[in-house]
C-alpha atoms as a PDB file:
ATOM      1  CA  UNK A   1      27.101   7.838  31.920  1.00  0.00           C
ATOM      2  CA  UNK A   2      25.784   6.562  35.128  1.00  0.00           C
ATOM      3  CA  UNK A   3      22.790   4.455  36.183  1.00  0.00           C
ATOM      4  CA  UNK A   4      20.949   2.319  38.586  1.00  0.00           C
ATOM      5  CA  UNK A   5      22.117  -1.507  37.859  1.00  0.00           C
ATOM      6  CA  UNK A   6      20.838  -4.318  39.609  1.00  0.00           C
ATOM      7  CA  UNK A   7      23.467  -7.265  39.616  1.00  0.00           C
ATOM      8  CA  UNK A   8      20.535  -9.935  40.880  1.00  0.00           C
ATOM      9  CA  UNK A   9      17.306  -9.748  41.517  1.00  0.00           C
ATOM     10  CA  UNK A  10      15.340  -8.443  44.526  1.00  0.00           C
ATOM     11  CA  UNK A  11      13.477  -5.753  45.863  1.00  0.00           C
ATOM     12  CA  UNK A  12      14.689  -2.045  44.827  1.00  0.00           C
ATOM     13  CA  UNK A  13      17.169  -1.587  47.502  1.00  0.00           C
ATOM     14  CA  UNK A  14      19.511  -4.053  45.997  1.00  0.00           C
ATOM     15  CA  UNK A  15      19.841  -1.506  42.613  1.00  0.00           C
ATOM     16  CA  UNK A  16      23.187   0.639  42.873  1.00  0.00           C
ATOM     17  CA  UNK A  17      24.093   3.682  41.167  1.00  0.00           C
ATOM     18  CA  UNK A  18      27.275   3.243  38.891  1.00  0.00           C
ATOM     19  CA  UNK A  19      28.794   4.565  36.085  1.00  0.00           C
ATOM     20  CA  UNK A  20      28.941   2.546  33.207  1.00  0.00           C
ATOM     21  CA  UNK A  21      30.387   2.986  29.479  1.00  0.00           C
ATOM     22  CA  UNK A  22      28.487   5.050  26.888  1.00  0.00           C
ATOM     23  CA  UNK A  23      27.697   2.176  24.863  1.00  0.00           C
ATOM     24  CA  UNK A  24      27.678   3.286  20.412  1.00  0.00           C
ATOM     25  CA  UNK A  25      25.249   4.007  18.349  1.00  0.00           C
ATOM     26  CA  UNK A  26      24.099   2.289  15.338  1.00  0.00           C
ATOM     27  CA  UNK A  27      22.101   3.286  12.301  1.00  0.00           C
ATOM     28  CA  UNK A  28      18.810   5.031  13.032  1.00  0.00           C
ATOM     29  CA  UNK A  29      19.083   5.492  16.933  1.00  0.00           C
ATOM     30  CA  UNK A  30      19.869   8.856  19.194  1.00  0.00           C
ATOM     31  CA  UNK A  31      21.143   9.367  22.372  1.00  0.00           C
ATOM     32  CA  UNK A  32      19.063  11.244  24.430  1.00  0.00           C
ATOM     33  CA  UNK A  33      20.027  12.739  27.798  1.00  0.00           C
ATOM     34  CA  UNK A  34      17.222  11.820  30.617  1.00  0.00           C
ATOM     35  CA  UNK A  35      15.542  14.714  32.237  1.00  0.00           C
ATOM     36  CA  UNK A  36      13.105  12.421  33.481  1.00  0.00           C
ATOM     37  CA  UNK A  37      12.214   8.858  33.789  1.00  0.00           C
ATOM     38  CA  UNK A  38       8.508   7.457  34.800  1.00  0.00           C
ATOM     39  CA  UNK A  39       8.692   4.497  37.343  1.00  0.00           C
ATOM     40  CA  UNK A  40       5.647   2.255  36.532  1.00  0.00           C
ATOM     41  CA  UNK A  41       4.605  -1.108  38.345  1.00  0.00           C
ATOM     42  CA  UNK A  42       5.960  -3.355  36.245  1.00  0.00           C
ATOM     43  CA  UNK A  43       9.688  -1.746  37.007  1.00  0.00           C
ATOM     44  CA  UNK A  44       9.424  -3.447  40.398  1.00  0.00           C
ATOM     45  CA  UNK A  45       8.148  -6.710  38.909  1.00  0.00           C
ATOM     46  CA  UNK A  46      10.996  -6.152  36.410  1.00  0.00           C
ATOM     47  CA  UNK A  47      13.875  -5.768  39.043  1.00  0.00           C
ATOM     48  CA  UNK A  48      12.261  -8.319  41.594  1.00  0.00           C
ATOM     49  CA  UNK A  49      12.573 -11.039  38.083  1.00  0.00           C
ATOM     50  CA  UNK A  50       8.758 -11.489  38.056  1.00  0.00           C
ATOM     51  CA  UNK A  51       8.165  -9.577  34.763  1.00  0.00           C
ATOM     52  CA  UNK A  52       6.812 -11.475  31.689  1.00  0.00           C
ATOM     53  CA  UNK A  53      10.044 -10.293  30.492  1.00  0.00           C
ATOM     54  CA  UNK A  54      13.309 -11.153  32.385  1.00  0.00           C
ATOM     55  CA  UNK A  55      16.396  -9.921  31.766  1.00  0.00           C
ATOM     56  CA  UNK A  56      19.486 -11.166  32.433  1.00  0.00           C
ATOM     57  CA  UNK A  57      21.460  -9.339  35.236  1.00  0.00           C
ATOM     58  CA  UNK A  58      23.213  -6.466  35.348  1.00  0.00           C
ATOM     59  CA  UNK A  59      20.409  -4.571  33.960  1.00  0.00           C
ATOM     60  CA  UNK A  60      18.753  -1.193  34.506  1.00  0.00           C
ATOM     61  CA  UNK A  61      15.027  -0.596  34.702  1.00  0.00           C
ATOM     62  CA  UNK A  62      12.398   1.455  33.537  1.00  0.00           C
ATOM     63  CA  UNK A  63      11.038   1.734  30.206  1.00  0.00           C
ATOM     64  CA  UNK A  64       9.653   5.391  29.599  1.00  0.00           C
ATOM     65  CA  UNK A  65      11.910   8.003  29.432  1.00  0.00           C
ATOM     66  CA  UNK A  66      12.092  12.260  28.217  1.00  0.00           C
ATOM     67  CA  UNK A  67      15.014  14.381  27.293  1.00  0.00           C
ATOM     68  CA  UNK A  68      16.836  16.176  25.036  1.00  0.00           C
ATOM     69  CA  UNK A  69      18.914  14.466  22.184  1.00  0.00           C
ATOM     70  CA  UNK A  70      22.371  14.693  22.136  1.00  0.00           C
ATOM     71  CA  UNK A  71      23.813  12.460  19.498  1.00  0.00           C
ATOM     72  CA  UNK A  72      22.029  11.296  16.710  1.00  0.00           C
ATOM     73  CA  UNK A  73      22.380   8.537  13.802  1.00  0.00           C
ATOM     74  CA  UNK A  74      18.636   9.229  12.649  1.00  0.00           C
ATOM     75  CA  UNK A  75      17.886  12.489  10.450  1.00  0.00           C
ATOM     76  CA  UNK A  76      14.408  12.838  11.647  1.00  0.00           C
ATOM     77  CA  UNK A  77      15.876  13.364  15.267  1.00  0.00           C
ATOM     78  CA  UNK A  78      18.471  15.830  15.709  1.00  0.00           C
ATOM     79  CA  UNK A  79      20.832  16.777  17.915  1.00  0.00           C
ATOM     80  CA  UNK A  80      18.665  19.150  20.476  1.00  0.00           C
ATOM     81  CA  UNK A  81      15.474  17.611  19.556  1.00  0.00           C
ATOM     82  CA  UNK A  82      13.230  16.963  22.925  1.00  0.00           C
ATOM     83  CA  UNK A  83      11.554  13.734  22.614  1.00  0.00           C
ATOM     84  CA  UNK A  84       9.561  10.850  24.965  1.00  0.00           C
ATOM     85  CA  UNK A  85      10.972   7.336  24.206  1.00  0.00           C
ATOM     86  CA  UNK A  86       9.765   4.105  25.099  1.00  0.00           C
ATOM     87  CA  UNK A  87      12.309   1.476  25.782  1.00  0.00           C
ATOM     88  CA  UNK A  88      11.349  -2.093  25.224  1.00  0.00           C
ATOM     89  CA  UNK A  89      14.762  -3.236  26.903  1.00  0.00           C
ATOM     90  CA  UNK A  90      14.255  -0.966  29.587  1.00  0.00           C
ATOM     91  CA  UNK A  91      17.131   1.136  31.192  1.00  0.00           C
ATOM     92  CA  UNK A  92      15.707   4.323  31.529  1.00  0.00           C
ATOM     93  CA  UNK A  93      16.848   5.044  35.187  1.00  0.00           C
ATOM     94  CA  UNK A  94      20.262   6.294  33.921  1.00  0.00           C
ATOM     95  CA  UNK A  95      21.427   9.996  32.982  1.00  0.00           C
ATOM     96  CA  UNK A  96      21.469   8.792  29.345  1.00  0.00           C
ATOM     97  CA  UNK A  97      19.493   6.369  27.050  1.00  0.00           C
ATOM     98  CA  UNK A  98      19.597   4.833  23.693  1.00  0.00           C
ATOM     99  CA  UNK A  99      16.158   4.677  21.840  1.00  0.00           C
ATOM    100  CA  UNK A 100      15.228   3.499  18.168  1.00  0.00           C
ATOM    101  CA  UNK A 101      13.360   6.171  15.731  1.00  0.00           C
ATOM    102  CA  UNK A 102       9.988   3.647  15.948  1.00  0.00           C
ATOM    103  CA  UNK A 103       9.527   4.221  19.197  1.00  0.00           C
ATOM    104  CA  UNK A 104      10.704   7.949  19.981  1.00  0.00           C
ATOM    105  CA  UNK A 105       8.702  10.577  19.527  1.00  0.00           C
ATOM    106  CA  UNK A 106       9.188  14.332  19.643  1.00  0.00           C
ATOM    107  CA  UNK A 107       7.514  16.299  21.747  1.00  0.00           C
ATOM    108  CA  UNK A 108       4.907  18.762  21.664  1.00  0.00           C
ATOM    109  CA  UNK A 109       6.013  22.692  21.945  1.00  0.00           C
ATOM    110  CA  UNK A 110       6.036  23.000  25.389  1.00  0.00           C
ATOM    111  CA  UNK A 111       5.221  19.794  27.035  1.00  0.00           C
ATOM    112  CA  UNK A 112       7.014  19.378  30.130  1.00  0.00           C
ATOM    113  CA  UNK A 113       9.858  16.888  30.690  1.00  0.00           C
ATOM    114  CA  UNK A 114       7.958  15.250  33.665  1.00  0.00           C
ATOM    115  CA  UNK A 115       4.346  15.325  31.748  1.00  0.00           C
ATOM    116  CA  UNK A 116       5.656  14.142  28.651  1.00  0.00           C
ATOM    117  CA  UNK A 117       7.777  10.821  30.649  1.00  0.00           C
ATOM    118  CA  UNK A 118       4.385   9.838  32.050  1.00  0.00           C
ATOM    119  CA  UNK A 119       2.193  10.195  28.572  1.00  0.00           C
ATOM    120  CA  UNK A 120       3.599   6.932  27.092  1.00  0.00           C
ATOM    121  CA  UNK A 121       3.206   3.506  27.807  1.00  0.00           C
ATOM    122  CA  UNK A 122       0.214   3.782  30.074  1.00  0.00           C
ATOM    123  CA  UNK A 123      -1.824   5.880  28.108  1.00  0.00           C
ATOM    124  CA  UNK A 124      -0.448   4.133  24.922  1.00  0.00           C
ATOM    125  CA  UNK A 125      -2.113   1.094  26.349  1.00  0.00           C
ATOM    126  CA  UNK A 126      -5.296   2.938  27.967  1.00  0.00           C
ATOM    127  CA  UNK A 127      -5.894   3.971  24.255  1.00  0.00           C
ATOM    128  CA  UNK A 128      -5.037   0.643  22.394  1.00  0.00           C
ATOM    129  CA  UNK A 129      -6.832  -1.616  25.092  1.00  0.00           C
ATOM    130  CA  UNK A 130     -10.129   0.939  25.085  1.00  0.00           C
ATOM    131  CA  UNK A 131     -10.294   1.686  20.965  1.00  0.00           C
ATOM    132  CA  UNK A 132      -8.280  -0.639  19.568  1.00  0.00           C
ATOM    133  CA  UNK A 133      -9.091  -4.307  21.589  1.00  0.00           C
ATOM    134  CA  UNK A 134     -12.860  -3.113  23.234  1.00  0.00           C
ATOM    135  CA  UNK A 135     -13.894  -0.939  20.681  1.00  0.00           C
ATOM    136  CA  UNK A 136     -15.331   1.792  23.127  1.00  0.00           C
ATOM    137  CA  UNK A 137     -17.677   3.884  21.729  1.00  0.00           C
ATOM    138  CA  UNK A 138     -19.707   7.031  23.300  1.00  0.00           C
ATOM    139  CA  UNK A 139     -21.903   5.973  26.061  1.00  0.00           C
ATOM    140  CA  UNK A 140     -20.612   2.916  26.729  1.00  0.00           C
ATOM    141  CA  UNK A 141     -20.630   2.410  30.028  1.00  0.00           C
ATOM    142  CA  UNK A 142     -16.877   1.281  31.570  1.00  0.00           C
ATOM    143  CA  UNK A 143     -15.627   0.282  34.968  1.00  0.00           C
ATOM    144  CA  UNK A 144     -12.094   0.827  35.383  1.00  0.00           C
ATOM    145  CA  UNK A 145     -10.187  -1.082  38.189  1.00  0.00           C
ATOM    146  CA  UNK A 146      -7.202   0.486  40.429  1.00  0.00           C
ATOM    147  CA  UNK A 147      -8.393   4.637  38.903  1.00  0.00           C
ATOM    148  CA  UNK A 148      -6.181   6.318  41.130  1.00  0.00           C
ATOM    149  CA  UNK A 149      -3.127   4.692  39.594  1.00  0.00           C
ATOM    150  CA  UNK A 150      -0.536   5.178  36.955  1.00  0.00           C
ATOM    151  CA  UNK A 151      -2.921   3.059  34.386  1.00  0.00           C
ATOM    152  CA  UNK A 152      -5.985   3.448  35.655  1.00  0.00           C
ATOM    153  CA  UNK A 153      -5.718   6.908  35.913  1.00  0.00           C
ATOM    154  CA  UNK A 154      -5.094   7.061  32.432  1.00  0.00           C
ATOM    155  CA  UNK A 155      -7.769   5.302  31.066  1.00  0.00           C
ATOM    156  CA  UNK A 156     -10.448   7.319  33.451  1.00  0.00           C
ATOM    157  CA  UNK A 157      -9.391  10.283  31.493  1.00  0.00           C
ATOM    158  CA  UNK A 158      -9.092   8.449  27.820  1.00  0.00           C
ATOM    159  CA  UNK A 159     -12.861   7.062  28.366  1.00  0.00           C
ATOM    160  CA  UNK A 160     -14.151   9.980  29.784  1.00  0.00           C
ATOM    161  CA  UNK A 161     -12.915  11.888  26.417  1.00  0.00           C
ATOM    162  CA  UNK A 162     -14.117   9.721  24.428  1.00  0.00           C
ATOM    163  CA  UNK A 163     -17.545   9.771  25.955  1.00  0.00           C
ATOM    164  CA  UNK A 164     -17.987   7.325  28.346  1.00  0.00           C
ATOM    165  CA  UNK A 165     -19.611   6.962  31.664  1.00  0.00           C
ATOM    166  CA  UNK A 166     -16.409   6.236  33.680  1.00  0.00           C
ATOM    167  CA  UNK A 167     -16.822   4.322  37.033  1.00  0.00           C
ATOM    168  CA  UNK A 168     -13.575   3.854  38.756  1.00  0.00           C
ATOM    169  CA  UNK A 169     -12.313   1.639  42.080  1.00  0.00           C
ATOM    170  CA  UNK A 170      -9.908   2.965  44.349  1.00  0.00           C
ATOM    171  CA  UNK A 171      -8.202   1.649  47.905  1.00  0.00           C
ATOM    172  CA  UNK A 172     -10.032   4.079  50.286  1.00  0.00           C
ATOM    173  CA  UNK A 173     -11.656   7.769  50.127  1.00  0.00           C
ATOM    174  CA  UNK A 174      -8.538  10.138  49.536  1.00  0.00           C
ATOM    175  CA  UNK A 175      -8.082   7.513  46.391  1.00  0.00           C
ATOM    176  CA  UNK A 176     -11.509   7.429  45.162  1.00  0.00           C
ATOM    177  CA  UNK A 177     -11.356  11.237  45.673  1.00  0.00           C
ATOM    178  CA  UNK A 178      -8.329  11.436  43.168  1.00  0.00           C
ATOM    179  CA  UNK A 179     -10.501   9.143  40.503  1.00  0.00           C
ATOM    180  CA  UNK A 180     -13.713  11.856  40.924  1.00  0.00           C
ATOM    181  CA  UNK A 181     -11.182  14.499  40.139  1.00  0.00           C
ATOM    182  CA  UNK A 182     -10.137  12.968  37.181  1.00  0.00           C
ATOM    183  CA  UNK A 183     -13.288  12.669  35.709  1.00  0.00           C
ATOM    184  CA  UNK A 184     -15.228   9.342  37.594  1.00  0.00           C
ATOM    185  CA  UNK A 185     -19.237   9.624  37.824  1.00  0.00           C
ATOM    186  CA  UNK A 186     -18.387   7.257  40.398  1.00  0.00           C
ATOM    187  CA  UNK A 187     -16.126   6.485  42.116  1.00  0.00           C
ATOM    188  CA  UNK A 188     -16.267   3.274  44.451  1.00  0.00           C
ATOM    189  CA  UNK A 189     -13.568   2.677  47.638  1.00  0.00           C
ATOM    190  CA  UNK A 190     -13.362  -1.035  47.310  1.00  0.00           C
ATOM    191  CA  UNK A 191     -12.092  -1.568  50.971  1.00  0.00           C
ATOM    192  CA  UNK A 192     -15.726  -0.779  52.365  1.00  0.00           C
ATOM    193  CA  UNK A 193     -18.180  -0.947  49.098  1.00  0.00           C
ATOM    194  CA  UNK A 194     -19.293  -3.988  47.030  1.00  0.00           C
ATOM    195  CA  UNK A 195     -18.253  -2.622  43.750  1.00  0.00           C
ATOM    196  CA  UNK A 196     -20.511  -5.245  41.789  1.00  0.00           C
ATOM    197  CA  UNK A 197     -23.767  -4.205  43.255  1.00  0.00           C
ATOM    198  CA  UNK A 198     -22.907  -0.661  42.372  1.00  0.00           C
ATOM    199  CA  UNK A 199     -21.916  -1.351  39.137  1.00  0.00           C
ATOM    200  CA  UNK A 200     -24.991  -3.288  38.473  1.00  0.00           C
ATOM    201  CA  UNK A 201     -27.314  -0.555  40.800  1.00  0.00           C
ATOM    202  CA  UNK A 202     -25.707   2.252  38.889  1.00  0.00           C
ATOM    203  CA  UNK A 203     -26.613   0.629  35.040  1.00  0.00           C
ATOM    204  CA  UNK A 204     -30.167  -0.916  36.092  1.00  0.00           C
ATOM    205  CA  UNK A 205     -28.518  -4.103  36.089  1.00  0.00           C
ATOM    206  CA  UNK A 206     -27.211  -4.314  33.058  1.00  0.00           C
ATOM    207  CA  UNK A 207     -23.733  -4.575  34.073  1.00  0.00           C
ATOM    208  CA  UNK A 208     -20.565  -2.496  32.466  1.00  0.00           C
ATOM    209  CA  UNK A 209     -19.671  -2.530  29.289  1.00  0.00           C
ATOM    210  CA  UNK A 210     -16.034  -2.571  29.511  1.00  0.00           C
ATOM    211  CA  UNK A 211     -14.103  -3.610  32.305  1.00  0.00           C
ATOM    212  CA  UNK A 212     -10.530  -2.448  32.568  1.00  0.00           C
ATOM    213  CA  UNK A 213      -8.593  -4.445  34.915  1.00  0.00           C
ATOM    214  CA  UNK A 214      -4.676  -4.006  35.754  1.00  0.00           C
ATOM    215  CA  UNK A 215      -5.358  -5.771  39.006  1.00  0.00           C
ATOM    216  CA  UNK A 216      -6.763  -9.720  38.182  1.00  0.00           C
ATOM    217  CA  UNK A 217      -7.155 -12.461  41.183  1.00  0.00           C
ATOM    218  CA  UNK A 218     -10.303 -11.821  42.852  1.00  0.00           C
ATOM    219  CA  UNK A 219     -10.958  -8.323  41.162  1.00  0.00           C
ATOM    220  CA  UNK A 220     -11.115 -10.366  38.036  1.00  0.00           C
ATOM    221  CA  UNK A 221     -13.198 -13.085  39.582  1.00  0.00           C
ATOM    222  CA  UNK A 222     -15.953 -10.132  40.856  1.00  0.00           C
ATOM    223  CA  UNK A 223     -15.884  -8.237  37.393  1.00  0.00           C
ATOM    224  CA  UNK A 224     -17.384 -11.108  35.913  1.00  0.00           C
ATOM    225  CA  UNK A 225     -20.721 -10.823  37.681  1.00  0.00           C
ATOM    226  CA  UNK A 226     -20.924  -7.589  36.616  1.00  0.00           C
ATOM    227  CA  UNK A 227     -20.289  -7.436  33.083  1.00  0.00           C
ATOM    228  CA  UNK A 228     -22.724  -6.526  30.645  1.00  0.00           C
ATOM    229  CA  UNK A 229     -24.333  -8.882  28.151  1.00  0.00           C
ATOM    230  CA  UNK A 230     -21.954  -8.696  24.771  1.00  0.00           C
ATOM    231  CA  UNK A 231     -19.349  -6.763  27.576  1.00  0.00           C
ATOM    232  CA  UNK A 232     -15.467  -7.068  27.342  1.00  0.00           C
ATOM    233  CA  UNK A 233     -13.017  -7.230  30.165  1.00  0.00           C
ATOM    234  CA  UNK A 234      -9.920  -5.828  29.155  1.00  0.00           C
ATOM    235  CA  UNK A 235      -6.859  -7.984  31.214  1.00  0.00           C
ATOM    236  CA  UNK A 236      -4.242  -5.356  31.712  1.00  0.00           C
ATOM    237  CA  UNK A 237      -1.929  -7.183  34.405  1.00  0.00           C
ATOM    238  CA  UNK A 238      -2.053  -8.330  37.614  1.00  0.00           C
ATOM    239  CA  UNK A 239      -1.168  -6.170  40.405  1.00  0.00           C
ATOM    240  CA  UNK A 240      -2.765  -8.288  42.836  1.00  0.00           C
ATOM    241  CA  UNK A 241      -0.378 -10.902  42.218  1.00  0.00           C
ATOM    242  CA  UNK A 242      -2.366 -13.708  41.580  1.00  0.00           C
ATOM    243  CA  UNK A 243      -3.143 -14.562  37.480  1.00  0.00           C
ATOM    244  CA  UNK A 244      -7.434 -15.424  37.142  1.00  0.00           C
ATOM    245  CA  UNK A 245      -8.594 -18.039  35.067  1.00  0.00           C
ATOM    246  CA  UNK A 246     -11.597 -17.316  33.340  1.00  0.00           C
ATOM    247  CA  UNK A 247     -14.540 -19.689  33.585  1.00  0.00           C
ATOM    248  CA  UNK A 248     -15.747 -20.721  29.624  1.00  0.00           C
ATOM    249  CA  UNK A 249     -18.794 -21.543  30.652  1.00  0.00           C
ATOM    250  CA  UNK A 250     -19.972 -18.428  32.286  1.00  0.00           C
ATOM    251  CA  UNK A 251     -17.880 -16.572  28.917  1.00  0.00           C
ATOM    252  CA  UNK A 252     -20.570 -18.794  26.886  1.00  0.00           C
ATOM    253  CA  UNK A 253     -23.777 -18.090  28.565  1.00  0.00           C
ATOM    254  CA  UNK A 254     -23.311 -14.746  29.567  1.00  0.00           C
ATOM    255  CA  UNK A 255     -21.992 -13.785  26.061  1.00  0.00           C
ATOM    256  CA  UNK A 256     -18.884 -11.744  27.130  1.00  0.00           C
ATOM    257  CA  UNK A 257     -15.421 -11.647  25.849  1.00  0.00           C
ATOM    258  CA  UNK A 258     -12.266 -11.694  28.100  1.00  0.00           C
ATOM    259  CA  UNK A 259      -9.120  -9.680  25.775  1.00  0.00           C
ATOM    260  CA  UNK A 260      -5.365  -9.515  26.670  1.00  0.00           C
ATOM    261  CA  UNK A 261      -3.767  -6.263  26.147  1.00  0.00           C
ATOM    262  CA  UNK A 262      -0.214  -6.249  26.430  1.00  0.00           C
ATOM    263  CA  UNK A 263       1.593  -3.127  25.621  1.00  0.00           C
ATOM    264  CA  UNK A 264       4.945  -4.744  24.965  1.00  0.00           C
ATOM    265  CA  UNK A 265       3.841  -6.806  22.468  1.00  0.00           C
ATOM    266  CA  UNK A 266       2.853  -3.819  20.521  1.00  0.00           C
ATOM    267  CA  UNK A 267       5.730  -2.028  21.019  1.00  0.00           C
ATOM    268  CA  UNK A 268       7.856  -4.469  18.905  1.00  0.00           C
ATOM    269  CA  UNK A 269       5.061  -6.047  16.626  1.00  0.00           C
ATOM    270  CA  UNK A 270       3.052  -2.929  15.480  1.00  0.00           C
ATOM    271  CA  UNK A 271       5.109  -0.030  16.361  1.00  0.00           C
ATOM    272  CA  UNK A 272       2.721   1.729  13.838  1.00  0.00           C
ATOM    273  CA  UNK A 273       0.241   1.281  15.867  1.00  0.00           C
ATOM    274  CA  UNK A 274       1.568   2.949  19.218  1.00  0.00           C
ATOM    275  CA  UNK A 275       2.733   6.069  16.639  1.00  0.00           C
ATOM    276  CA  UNK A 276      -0.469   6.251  15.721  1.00  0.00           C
ATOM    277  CA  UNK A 277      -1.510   6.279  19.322  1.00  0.00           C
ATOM    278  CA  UNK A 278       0.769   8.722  20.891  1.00  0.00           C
ATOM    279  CA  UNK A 279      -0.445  10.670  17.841  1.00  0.00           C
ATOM    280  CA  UNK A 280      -3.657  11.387  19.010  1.00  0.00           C
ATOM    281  CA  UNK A 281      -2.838  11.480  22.817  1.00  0.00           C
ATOM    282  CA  UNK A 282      -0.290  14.453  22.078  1.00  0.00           C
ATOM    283  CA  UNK A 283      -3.390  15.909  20.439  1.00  0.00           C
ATOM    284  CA  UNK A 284      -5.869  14.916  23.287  1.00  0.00           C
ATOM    285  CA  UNK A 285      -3.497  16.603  25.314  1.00  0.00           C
ATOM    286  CA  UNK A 286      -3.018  19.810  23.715  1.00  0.00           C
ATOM    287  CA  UNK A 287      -7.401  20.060  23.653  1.00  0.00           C
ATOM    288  CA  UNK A 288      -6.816  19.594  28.119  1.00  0.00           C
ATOM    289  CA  UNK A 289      -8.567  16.223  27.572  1.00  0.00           C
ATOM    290  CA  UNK A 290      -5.688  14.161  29.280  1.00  0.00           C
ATOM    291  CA  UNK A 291      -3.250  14.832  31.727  1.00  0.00           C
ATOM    292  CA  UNK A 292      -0.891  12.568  33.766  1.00  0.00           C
ATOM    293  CA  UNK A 293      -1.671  12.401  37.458  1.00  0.00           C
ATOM    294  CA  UNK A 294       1.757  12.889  38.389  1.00  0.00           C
ATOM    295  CA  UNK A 295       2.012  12.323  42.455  1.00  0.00           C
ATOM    296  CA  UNK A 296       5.563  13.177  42.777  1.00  0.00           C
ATOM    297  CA  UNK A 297       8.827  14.423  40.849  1.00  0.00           C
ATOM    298  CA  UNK A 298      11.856  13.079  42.427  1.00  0.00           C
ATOM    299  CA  UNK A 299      15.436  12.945  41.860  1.00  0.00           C
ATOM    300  CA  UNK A 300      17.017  10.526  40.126  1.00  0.00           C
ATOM    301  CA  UNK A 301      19.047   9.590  43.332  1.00  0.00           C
ATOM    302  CA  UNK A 302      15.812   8.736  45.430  1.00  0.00           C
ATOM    303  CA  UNK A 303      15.123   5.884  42.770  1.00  0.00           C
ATOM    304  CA  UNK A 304      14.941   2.743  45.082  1.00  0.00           C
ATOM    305  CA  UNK A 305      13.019   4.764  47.442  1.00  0.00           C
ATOM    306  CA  UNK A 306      10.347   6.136  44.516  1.00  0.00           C
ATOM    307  CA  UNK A 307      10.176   2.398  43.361  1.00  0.00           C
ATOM    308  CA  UNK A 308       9.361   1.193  46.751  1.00  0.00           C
ATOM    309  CA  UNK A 309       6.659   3.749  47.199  1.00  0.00           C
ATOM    310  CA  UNK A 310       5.078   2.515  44.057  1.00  0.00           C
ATOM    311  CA  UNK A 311       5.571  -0.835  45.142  1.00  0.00           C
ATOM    312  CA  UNK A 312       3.762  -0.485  48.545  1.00  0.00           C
ATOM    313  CA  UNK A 313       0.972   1.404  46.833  1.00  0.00           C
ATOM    314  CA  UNK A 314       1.451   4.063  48.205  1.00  0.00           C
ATOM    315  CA  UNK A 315       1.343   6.654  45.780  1.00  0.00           C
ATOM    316  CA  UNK A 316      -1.357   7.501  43.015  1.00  0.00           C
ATOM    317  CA  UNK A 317      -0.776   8.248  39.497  1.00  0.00           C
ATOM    318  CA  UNK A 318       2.886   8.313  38.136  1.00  0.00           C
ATOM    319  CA  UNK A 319       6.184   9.187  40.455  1.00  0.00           C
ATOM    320  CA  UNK A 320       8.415  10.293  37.728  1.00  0.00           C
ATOM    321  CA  UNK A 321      12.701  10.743  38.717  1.00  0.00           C
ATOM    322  CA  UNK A 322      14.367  14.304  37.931  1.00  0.00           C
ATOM    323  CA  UNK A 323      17.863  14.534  36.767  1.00  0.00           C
ATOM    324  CA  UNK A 324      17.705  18.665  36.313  1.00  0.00           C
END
């Protein structure tokens, strides 16, 4: 097999593509051959050694992968079997993977290889951190930080389907134009509007019920001023690179609850849980409710390039790597 190793850590031109063994299976696992592998944020944080998880060089990154199976220890997953599979350990930018029954999962008839790359983690934890951690519930009222990204954009579309009033941020028009078309009432461009008076002008000053925020530093900071009374502000990462602290005080006498959501954590803890959630996204998705915003399929060769596009922020939704 081959794959992109990095042999330090560094920005994505230091990965190189080499072939490596096949390494064996054990009980339970398949090997699936990629046809496509999602590059998400964190893969840059993950390669530059700035991940809450760091792994000890040479590695390979990504973490979300689809494909066909092509050896199998686990009777539930055949041989020719097209599955998604999340990988915990990352090393999805490679022409083949190894992935655990708990958290593969086959596909729907017909789902594409590129769609059904990008359907995982993010929308795993769109749907834990809205239902699971905040509870939402129809006309609830959320602002969701960052829409026109690869999380963002999926939880625009998971609150909207569940019957929210969805209003989104985005760096500049063409951005907040992608959030609208994914389902925004509003959609605010953060680089010339004050997101916090709209927020508050748009719910009579109430403030937002749910606050999903995969950006932290001063975005975080803002968010609490607009809150709602009894709101919760879902921390999803910190894109902006700097980690808020939230002020107990202002938590106490504005009654509002700050909650973690960190999709690894699930992934090995409750792998139930994340089942249970790609459950109901596969069936979201079959309705047309949800649909990754996929800005680019790319070969697998252009990897350091595709993760340096997502690293400048300058792409929306999900850049997902080809091998077919």
């Amino acid at each position: 097999m081959h794959a992109w190793r990095a042999h330090t850590f560094g920005s994505p031109e230091i990965l190189a593509w080499e072939q490596v063994d096949d390494p064996p299976l054990a009980d339970g696992q398949v090997r699936i051959e990629v046809a496509a592998a999602a590059i998400n944020f964190p893969d840059v944080l993950f390669t530059a050694g700035a991940h809450q998880v760091k792994p000890t060089p040479p590695f390979t990154p990504g973490f979300e992968v689809a494909g066909v199976v092509i050896e199998s220890r686990e009777p539930s997953l055949p041989p020719g079997a097209r599955v998604a599979a999340t990988l915990p350990g990352a090393g999805g930018y490679a022409t083949h993977v190894i992935a655990g029954p708990r958290t593969t999962y086959a596909l729907p008839h017909g789902m594409p290889f590129e769609d059904a790359a990008a359907l995982t983690i993010t929308y795993q934890t769109g749907y834990l951190a809205l239902h699971r951690r905040a509870g939402l519930r129809p006309g609830d009222t959320v602002l969701v930080h960052a829409g026109a990204g690869g999380v963002g954009s999926a939880a625009i579309q998971l609150a909207k389907a569940a019957g929210a009033t969805v209003l989104a941020t985005a760096g500049g028009e063409e951005k907040a134009a992608v959030c609208r078309a994914l389902g925004a009432d509003v959609a605010i461009d953060y680089l010339r509007e004050d997101f916090v008076a709209i927020v508050k002008d748009r719910t009579s000053g109430r403030g937002a019920d749910i606050v999903f925020d995969p950006v932290g530093g001063d975005v975080f900071d803002r968010s609490t001023r607009c809150v709602a009374f009894e709101g919760r502000i879902l921390v999803i990462g910190f894109a902006s690179g700097r980690i808020p602290a939230a002020r107990a005080n202002h938590l106490l006498v504005k009654n509002y609850t700050v909650i973690g959501v960190y999709w690894g954590t699930y992934s090995r803890n409750e792998p139930t849980l994340t089942r249970r959630a790609q459950d109901e996204l596969y069936a979201l998705y079959a309705r047309g409710a949800i649909k990754p915003l996929l800005s680019a399929a790319r070969p697998m060769a252009d990897a350091r390039a595709a993760m340096a596009a997502v690293a400048s922020r300058a792409t929306t939704g999900k850049v997902v790597l080809t091998t077919r």
